[in-house]
PDB file of N, CA and C in Angstrom:
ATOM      1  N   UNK A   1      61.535 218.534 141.781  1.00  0.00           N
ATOM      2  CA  UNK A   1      60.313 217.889 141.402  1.00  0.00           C
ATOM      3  C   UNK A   1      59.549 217.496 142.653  1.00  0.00           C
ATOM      4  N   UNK A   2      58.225 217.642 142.749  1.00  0.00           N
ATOM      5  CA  UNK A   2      57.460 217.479 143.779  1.00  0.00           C
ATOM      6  C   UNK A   2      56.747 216.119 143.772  1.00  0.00           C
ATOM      7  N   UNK A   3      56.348 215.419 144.614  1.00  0.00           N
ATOM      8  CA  UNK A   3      56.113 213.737 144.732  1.00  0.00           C
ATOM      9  C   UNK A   3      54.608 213.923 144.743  1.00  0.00           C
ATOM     10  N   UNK A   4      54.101 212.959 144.116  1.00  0.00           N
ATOM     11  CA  UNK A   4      52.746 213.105 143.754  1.00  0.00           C
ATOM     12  C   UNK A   4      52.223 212.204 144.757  1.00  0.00           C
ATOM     13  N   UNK A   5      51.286 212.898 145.094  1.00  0.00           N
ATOM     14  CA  UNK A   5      50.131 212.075 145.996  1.00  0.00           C
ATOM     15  C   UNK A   5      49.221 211.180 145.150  1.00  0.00           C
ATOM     16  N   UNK A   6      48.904 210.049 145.892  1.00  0.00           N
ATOM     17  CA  UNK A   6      47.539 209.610 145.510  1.00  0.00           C
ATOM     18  C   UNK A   6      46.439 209.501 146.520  1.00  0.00           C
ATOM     19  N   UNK A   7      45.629 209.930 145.667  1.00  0.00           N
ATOM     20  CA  UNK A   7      44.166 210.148 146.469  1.00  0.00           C
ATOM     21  C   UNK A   7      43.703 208.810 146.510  1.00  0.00           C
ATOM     22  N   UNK A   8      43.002 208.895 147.784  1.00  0.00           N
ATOM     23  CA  UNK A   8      42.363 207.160 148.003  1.00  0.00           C
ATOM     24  C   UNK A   8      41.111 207.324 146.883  1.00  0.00           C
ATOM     25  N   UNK A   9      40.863 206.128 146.451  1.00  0.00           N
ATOM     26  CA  UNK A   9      39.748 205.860 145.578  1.00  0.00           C
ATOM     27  C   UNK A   9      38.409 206.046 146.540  1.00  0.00           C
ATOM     28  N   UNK A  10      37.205 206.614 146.168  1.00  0.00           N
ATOM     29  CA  UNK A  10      35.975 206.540 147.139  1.00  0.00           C
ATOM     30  C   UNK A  10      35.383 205.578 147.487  1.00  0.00           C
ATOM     31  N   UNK A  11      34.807 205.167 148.736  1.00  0.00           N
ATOM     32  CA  UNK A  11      34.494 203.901 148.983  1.00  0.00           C
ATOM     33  C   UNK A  11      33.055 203.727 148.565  1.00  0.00           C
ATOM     34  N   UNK A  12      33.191 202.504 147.526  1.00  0.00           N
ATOM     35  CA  UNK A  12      31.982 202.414 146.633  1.00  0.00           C
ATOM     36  C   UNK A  12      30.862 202.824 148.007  1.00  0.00           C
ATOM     37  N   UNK A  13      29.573 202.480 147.305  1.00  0.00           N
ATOM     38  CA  UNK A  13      27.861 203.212 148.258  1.00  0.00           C
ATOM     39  C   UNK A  13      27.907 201.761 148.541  1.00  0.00           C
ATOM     40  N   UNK A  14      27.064 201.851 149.578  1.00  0.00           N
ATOM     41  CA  UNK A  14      26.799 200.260 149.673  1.00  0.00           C
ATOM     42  C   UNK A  14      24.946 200.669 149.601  1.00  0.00           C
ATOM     43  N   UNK A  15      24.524 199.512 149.110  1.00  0.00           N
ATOM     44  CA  UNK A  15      23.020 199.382 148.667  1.00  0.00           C
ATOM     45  C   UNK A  15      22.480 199.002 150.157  1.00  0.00           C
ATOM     46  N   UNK A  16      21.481 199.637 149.985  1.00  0.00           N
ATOM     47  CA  UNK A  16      20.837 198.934 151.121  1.00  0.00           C
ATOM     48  C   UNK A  16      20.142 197.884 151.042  1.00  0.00           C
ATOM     49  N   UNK A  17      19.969 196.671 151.362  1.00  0.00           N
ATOM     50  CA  UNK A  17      19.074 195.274 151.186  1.00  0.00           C
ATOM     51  C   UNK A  17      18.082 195.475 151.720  1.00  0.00           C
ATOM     52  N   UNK A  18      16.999 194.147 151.146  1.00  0.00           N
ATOM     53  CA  UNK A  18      16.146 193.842 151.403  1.00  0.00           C
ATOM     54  C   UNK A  18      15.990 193.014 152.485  1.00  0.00           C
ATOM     55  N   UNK A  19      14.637 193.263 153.438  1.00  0.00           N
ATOM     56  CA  UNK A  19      14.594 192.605 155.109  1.00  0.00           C
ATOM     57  C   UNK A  19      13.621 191.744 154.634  1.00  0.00           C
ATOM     58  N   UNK A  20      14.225 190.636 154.709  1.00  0.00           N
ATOM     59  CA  UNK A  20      13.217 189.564 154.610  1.00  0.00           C
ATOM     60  C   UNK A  20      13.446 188.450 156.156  1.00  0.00           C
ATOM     61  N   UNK A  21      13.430 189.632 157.145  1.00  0.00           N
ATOM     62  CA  UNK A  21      13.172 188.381 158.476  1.00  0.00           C
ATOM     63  C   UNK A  21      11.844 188.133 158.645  1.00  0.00           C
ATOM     64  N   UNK A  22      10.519 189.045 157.892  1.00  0.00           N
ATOM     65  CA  UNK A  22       9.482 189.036 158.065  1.00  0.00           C
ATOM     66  C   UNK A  22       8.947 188.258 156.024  1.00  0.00           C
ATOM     67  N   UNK A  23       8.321 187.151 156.264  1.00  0.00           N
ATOM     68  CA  UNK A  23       8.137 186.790 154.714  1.00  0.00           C
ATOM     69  C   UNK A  23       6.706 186.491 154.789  1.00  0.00           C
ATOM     70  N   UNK A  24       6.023 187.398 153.190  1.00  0.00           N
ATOM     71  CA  UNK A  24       4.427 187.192 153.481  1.00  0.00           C
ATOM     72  C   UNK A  24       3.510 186.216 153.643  1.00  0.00           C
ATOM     73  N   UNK A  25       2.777 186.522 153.305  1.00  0.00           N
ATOM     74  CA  UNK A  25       1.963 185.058 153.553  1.00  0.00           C
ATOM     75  C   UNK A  25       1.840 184.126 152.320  1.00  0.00           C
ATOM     76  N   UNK A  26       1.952 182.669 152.718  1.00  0.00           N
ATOM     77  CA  UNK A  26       1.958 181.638 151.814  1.00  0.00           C
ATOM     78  C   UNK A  26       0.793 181.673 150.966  1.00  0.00           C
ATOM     79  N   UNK A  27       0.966 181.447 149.709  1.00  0.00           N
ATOM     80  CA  UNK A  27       0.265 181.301 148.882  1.00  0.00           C
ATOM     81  C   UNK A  27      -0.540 179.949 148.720  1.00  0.00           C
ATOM     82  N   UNK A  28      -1.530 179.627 148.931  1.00  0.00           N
ATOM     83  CA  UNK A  28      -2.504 178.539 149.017  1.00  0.00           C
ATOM     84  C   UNK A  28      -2.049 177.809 147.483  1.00  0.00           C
ATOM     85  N   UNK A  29      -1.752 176.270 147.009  1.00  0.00           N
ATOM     86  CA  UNK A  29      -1.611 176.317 145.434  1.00  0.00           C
ATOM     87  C   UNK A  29      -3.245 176.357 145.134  1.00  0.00           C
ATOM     88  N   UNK A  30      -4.251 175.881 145.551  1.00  0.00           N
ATOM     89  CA  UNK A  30      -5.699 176.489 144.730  1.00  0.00           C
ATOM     90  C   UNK A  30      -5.327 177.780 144.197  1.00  0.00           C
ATOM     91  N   UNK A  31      -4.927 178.879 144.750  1.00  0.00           N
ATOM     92  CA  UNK A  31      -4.697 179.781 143.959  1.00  0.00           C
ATOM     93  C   UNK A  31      -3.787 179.850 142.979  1.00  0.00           C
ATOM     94  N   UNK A  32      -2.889 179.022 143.062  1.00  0.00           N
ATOM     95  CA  UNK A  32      -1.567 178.994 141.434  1.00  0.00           C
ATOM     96  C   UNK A  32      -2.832 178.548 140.294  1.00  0.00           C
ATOM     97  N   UNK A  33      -2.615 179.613 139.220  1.00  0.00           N
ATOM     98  CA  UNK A  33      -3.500 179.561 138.243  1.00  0.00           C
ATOM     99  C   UNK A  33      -1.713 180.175 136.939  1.00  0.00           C
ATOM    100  N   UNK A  34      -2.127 179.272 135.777  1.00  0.00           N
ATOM    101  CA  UNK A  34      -1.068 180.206 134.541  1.00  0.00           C
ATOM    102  C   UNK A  34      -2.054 181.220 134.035  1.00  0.00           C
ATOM    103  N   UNK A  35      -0.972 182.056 133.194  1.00  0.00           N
ATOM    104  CA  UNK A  35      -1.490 183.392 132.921  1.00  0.00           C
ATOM    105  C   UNK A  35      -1.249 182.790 131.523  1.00  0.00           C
ATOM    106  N   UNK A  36      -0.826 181.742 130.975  1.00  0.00           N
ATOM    107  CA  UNK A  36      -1.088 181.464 129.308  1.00  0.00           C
ATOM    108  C   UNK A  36      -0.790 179.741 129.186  1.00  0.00           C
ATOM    109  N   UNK A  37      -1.489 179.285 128.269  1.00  0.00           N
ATOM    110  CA  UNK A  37      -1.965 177.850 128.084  1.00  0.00           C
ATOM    111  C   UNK A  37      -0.743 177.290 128.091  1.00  0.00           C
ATOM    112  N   UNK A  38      -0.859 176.387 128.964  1.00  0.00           N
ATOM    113  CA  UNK A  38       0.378 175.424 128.921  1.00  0.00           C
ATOM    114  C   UNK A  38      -0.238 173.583 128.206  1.00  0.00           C
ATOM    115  N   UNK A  39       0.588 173.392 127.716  1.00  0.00           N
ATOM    116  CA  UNK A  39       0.481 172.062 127.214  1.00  0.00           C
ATOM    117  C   UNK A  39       1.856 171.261 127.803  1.00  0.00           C
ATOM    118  N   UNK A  40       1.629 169.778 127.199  1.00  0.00           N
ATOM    119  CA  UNK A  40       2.843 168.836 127.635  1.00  0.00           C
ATOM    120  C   UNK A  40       4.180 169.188 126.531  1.00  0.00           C
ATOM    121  N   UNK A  41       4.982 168.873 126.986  1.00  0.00           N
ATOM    122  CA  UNK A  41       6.332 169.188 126.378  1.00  0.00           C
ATOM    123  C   UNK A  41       6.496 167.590 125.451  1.00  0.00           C
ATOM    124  N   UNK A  42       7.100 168.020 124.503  1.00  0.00           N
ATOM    125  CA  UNK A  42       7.062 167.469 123.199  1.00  0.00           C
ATOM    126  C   UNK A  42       7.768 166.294 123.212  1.00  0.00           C
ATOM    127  N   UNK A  43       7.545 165.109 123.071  1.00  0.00           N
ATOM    128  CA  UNK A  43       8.506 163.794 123.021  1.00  0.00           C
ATOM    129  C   UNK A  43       9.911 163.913 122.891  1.00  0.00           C
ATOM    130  N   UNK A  44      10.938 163.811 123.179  1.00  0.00           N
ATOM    131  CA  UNK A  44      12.416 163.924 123.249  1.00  0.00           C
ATOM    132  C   UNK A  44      13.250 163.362 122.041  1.00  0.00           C
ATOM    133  N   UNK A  45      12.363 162.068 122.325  1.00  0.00           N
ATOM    134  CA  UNK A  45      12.927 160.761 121.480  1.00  0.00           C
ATOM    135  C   UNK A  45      12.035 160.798 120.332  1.00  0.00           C
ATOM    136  N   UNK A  46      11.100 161.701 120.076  1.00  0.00           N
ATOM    137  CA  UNK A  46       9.999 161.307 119.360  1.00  0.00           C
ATOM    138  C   UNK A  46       9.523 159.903 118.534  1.00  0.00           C
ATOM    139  N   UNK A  47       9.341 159.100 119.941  1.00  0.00           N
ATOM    140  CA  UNK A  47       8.359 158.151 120.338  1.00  0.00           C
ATOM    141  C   UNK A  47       9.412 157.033 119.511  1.00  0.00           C
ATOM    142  N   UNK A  48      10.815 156.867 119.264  1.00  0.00           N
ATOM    143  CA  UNK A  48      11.626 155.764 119.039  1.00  0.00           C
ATOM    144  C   UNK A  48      12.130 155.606 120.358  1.00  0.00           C
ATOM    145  N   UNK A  49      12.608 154.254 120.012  1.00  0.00           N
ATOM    146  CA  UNK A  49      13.250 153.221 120.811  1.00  0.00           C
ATOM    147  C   UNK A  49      14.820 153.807 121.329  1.00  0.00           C
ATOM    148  N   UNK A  50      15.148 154.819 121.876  1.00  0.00           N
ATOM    149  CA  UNK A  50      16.498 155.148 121.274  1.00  0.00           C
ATOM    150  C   UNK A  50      17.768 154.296 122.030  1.00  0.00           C
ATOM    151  N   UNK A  51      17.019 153.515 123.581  1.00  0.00           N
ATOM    152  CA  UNK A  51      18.075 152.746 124.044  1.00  0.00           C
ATOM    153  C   UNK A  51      18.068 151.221 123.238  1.00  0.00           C
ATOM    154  N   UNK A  52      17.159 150.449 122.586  1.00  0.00           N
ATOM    155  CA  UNK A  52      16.845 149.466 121.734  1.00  0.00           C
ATOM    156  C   UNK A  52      18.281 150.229 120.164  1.00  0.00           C
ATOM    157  N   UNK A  53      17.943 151.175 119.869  1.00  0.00           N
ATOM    158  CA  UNK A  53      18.725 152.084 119.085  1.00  0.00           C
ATOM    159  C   UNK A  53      19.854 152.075 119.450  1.00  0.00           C
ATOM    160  N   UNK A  54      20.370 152.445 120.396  1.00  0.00           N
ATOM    161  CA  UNK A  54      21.877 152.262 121.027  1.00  0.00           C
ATOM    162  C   UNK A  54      22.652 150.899 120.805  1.00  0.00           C
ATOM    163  N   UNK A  55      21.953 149.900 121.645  1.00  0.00           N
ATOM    164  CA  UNK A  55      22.289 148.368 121.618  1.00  0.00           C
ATOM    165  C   UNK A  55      22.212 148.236 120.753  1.00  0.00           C
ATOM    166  N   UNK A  56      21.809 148.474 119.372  1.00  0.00           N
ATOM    167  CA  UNK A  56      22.228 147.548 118.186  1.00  0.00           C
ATOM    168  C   UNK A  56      23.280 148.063 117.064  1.00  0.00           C
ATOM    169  N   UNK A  57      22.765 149.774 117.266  1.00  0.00           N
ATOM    170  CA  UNK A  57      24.071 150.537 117.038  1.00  0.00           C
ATOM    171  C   UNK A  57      25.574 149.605 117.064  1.00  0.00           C
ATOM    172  N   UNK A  58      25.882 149.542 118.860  1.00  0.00           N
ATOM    173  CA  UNK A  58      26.728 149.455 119.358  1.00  0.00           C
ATOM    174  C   UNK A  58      27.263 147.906 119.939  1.00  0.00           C
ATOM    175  N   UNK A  59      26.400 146.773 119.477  1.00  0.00           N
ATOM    176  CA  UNK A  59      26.650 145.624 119.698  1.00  0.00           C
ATOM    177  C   UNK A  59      27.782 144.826 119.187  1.00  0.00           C
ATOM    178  N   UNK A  60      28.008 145.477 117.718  1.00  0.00           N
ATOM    179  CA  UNK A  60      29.325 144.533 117.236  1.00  0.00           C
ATOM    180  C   UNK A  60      30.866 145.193 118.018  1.00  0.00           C
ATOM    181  N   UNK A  61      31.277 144.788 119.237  1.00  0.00           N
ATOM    182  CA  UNK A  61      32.010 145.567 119.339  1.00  0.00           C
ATOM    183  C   UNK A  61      33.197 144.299 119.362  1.00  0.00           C
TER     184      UNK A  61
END
């Protein structure tokens, strides 16, 4: 019986990266503009007391 070789596995590709020793130019924010209407984000607690809520919850202890 003859002894089996193993073949080395191929050495994955390596990617080439991105050179960012050079980075473009800063963006002024006057120019930050949205591309769709933003509004305020929605009450959490919707508008209760929830630490007043807690303490009385949790007072008889």
């Amino acid at each position: 019986m003859g002894k089996r070789t193993r073949t080395p596995a191929p050495a994955p590709r390596r990617r080439e990266l991105p050179d960012f020793t050079t980075l473009p130019d800063r963006v002024p924010p006057e120019a930050l503009v949205t591309t769709q209407a933003a509004s305020d984000a929605p009450d959490p607690e919707g508008g209760r007391d929830t630490e007043t809520e807690f303490l009385l919850r949790n007072a008889a202890l």
